[in-house]
N, C-alpha and C. Protein backbone atom coordinates (compact mmCIF):
# COMPACT_ATOMS: atom_id res chain seq x y z
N UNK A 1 16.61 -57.91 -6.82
CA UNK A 1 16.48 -56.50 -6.52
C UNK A 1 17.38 -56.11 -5.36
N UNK A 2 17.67 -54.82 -5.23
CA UNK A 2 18.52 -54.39 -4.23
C UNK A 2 17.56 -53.21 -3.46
N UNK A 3 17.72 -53.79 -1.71
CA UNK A 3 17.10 -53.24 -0.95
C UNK A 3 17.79 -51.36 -0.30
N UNK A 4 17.40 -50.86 -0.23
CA UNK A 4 17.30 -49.18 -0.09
C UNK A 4 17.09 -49.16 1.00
N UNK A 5 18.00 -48.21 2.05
CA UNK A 5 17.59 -47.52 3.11
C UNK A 5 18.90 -46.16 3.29
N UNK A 6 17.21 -45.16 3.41
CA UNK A 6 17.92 -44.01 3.29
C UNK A 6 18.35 -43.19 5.04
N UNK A 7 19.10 -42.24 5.15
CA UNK A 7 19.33 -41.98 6.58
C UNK A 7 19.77 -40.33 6.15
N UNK A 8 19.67 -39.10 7.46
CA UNK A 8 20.74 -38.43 7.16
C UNK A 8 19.28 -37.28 7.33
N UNK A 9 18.00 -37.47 7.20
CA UNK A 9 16.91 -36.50 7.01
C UNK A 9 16.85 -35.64 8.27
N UNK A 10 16.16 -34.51 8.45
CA UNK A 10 15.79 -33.61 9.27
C UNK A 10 15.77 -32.35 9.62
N UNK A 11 15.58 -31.69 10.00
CA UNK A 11 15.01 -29.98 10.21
C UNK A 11 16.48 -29.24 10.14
N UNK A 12 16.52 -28.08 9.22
CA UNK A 12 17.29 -27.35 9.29
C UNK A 12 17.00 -25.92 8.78
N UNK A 13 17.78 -24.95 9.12
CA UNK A 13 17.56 -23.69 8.77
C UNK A 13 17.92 -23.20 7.59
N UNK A 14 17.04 -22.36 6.35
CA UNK A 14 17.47 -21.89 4.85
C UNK A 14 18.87 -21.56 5.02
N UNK A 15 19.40 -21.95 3.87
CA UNK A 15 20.61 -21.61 3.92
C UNK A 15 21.97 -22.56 4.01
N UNK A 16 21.65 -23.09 5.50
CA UNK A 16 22.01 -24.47 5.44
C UNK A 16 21.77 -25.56 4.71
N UNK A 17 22.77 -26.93 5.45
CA UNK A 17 23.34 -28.05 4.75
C UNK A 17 22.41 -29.05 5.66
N UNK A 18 22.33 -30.51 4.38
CA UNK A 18 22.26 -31.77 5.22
C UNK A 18 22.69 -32.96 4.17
N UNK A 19 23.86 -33.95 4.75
CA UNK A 19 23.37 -34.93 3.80
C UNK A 19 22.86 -35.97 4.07
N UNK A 20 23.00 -36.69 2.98
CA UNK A 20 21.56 -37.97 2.97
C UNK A 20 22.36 -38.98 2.52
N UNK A 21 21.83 -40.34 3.24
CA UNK A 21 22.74 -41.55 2.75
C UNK A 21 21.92 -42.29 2.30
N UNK A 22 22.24 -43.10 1.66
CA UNK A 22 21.03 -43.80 1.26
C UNK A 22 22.36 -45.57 1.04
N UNK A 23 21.49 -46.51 1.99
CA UNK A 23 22.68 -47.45 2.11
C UNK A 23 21.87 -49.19 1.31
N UNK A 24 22.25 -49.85 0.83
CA UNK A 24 22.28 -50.88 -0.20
C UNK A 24 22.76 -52.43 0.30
N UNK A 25 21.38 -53.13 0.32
CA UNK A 25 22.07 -54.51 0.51
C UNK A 25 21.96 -55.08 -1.02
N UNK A 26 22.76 -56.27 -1.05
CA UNK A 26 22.81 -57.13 -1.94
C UNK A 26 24.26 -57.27 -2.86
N UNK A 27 24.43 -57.81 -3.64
CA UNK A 27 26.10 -57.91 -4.17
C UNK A 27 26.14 -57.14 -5.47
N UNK A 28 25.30 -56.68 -5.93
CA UNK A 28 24.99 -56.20 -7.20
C UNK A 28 24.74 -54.60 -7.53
N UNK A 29 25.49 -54.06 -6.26
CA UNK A 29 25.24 -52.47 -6.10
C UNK A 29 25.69 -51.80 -7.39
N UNK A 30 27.29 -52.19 -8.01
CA UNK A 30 27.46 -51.67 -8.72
C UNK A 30 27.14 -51.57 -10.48
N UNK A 31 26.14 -52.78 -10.01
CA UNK A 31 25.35 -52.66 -11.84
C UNK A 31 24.18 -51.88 -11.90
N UNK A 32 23.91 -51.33 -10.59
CA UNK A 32 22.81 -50.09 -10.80
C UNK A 32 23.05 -48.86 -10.99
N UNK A 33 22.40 -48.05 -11.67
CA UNK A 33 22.34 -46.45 -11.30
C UNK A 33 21.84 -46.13 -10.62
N UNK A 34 22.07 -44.78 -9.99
CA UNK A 34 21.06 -44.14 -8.53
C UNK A 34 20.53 -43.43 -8.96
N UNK A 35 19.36 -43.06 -8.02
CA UNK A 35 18.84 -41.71 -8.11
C UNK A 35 18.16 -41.08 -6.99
N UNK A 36 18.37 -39.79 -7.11
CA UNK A 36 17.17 -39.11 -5.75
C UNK A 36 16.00 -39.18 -6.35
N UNK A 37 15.07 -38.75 -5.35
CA UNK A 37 13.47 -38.39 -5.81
C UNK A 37 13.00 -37.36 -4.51
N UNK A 38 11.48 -36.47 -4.37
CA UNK A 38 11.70 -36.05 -3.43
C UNK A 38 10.29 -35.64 -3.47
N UNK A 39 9.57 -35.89 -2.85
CA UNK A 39 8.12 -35.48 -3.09
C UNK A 39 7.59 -34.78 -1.94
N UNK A 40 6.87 -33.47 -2.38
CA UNK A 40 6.73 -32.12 -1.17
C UNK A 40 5.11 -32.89 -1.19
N UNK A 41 4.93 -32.32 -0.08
CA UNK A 41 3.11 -32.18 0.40
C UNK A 41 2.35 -32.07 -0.85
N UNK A 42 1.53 -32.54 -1.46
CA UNK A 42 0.21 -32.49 -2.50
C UNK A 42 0.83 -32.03 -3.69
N UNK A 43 2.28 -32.35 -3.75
CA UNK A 43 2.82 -32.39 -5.26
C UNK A 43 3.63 -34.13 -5.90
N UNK A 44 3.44 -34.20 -7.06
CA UNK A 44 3.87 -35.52 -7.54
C UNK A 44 5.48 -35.34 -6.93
N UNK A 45 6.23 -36.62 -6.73
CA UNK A 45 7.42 -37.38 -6.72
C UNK A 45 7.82 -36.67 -8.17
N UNK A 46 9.08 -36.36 -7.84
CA UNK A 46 10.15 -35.15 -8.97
C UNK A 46 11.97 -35.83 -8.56
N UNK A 47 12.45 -36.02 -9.96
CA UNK A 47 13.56 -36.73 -10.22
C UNK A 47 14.53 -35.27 -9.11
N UNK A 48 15.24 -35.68 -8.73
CA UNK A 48 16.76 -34.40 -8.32
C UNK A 48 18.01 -34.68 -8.84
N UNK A 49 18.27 -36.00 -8.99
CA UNK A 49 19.54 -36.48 -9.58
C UNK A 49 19.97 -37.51 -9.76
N UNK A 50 20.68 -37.68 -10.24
CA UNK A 50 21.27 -39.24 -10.80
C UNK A 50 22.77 -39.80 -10.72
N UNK A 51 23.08 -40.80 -10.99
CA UNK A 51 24.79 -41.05 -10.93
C UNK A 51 24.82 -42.21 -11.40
N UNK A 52 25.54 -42.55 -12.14
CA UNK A 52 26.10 -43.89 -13.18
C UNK A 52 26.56 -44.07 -12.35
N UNK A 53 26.49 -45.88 -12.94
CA UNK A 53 27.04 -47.09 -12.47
C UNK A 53 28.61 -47.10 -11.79
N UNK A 54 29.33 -46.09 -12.64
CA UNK A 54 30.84 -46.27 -12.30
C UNK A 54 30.81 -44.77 -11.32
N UNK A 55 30.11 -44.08 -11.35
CA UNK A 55 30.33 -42.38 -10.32
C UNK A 55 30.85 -41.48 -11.41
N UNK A 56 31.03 -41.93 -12.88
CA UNK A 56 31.31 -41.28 -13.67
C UNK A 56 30.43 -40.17 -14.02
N UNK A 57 29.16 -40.04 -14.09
CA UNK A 57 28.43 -39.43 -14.46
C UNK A 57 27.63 -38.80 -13.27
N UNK A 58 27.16 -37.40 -13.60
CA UNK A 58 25.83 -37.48 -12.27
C UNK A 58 24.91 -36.15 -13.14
N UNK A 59 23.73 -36.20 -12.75
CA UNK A 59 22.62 -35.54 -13.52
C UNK A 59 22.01 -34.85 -12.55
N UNK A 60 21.40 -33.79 -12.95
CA UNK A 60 20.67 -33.34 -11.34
C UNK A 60 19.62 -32.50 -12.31
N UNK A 61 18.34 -32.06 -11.54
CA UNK A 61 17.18 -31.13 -12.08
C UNK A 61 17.87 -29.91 -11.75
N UNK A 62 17.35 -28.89 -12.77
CA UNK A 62 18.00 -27.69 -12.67
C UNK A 62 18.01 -26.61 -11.35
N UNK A 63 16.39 -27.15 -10.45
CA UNK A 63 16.86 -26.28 -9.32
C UNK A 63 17.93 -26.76 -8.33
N UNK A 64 18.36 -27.69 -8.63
CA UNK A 64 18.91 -28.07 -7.49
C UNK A 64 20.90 -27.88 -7.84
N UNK A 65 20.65 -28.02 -9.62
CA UNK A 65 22.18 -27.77 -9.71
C UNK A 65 22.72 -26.43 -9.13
N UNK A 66 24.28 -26.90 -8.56
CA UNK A 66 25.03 -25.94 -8.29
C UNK A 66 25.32 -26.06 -6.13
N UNK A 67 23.89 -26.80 -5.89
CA UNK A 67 23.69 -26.84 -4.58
C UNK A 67 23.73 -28.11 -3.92
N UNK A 68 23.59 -29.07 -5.17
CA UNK A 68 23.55 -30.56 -4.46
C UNK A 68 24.46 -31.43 -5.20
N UNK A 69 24.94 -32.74 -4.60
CA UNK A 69 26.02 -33.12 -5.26
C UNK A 69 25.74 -34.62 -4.84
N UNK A 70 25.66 -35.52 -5.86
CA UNK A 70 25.33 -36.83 -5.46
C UNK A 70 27.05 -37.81 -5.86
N UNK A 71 27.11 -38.63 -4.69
CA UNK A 71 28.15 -39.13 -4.98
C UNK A 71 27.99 -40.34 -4.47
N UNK A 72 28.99 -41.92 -4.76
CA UNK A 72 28.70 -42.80 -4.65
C UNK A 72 29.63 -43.72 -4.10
N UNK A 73 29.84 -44.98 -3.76
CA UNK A 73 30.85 -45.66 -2.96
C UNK A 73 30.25 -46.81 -2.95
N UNK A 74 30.78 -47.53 -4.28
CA UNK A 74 30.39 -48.91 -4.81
C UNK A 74 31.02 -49.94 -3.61
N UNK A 75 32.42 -49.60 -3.28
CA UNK A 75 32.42 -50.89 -2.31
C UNK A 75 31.94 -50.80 -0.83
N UNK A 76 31.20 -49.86 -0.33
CA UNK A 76 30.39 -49.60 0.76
C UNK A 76 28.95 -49.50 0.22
N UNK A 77 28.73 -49.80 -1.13
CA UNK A 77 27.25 -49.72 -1.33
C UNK A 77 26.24 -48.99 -0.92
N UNK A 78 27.11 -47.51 -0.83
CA UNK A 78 25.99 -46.16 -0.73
C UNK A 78 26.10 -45.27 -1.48
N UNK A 79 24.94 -44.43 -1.31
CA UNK A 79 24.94 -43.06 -2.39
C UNK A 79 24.63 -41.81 -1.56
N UNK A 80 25.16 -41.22 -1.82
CA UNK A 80 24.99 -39.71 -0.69
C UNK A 80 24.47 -38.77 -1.61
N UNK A 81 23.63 -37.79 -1.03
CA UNK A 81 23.24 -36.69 -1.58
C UNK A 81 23.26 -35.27 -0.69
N UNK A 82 24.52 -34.47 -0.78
CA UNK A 82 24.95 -33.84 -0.19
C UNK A 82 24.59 -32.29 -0.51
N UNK A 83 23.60 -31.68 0.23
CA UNK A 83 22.55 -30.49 -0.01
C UNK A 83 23.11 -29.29 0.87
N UNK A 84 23.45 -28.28 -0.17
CA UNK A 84 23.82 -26.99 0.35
C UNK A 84 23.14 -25.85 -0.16
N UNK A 85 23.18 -24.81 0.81
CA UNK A 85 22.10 -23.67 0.51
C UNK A 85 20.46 -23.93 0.14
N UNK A 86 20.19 -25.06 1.34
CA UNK A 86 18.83 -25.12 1.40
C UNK A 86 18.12 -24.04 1.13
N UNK A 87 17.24 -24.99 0.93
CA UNK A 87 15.84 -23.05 0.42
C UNK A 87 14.31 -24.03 1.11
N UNK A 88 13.06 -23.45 2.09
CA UNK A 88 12.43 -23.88 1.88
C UNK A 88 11.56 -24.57 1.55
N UNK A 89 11.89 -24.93 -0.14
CA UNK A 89 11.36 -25.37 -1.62
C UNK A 89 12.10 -26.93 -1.50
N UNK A 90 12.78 -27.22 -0.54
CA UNK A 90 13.41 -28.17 -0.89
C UNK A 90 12.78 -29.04 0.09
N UNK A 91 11.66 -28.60 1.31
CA UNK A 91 11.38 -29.50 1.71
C UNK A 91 10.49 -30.51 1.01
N UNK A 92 10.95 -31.53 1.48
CA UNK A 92 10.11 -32.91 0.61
C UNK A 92 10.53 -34.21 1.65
N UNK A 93 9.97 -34.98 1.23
CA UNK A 93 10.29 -36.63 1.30
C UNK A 93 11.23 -36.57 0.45
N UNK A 94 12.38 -37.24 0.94
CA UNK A 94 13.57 -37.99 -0.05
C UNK A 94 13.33 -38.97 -0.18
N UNK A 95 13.66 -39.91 -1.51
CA UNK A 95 14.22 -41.28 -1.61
C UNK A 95 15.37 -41.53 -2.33
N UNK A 96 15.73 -42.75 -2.16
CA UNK A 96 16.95 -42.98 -3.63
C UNK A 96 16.02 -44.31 -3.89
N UNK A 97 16.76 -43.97 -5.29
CA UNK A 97 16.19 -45.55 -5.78
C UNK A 97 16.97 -45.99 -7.17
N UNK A 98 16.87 -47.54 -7.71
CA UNK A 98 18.18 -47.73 -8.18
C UNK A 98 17.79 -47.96 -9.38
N UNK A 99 18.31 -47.72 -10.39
CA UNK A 99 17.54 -48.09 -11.64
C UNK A 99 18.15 -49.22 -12.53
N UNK A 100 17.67 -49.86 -13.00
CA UNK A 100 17.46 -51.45 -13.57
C UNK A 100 17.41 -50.52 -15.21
N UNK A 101 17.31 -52.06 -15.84
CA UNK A 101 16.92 -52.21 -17.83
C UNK A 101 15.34 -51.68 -17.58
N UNK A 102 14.59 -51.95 -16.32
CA UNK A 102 13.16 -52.05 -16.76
C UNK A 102 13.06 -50.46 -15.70
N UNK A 103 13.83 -49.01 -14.82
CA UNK A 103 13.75 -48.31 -14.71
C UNK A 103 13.92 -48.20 -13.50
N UNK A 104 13.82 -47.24 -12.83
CA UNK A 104 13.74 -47.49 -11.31
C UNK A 104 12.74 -48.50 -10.31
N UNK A 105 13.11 -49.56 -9.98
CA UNK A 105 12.72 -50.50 -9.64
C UNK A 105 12.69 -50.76 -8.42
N UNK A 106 13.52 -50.04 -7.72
CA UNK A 106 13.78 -50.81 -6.08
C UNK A 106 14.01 -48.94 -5.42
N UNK A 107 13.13 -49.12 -4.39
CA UNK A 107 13.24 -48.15 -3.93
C UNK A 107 13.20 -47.82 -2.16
N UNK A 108 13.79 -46.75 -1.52
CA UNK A 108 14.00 -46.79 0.06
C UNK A 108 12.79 -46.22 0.28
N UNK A 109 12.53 -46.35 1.63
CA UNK A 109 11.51 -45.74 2.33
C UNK A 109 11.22 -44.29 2.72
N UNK A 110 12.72 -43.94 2.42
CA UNK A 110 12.03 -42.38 2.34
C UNK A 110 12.83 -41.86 3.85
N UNK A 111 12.70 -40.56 3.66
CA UNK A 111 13.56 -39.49 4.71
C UNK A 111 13.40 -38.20 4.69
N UNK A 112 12.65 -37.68 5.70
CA UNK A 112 12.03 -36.17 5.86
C UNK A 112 12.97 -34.99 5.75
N UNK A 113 13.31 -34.64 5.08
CA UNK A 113 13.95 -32.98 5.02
C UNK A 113 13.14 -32.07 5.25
N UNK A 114 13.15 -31.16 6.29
CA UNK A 114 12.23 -30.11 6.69
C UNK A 114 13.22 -28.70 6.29
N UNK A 115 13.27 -27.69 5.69
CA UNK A 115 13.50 -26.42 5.69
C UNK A 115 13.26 -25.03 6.56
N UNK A 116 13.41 -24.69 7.32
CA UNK A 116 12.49 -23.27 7.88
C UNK A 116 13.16 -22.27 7.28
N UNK A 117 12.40 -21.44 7.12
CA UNK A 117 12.51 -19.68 6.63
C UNK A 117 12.99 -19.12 8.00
């Protein structure tokens, strides 16, 4: 498994930007896919986006397209998730986590994004 640690979280004003790193030990970064996750106060953990193995691909949930942009850097073994025109709605817990044959399997500890109105 490949270990997750995410960085980059904290308080900002609607409207505004923050990004998020999310950094990878082990030798095997680039046979995983990524993904965000992001779970607000007394609501379930909700997918935000994704990115193939090669950075070829990236997927995102519909509120977030247009505003967030996940990108990747196989030989530094990180994944960024780079958030513009915050809204509120976006505060949550972040994670990344990497997905395997058997799904997302290995996951970071997580990183506070706060929003204010």
């Amino acid at each position: 498994q490949v270990q997750l640690v995410e960085s980059g979280g904290g308080l900002v004003q609607a409207g505004g930007s923050l990004r998020l790193s999310c950094a990878a030990s082990g030798r095997t970064f680039s046979s995983y896919g990524l993904g965000w996750f992001r779970q607000a106060p007394g609501k379930e953990r909700e997918f935000v986006g994704g990115i193939s193995r090669n950075g070829d691909n990236m997927y995102y949930e519909d509120s977030v397209k247009g505003r967030f942009t996940i990108s990747r850097d196989n030989a530094k073994s990180t994944v960024d998730l780079q958030m513009n025109s915050l809204e509120p709605e976006d505060t949550a817990i972040y994670y990344c986590a990497a997905c395997s044959a058997t799904g997302f399997a290995s996951w970071g500890q997580g990183t506070q994004v706060t929003v204010s109105s």
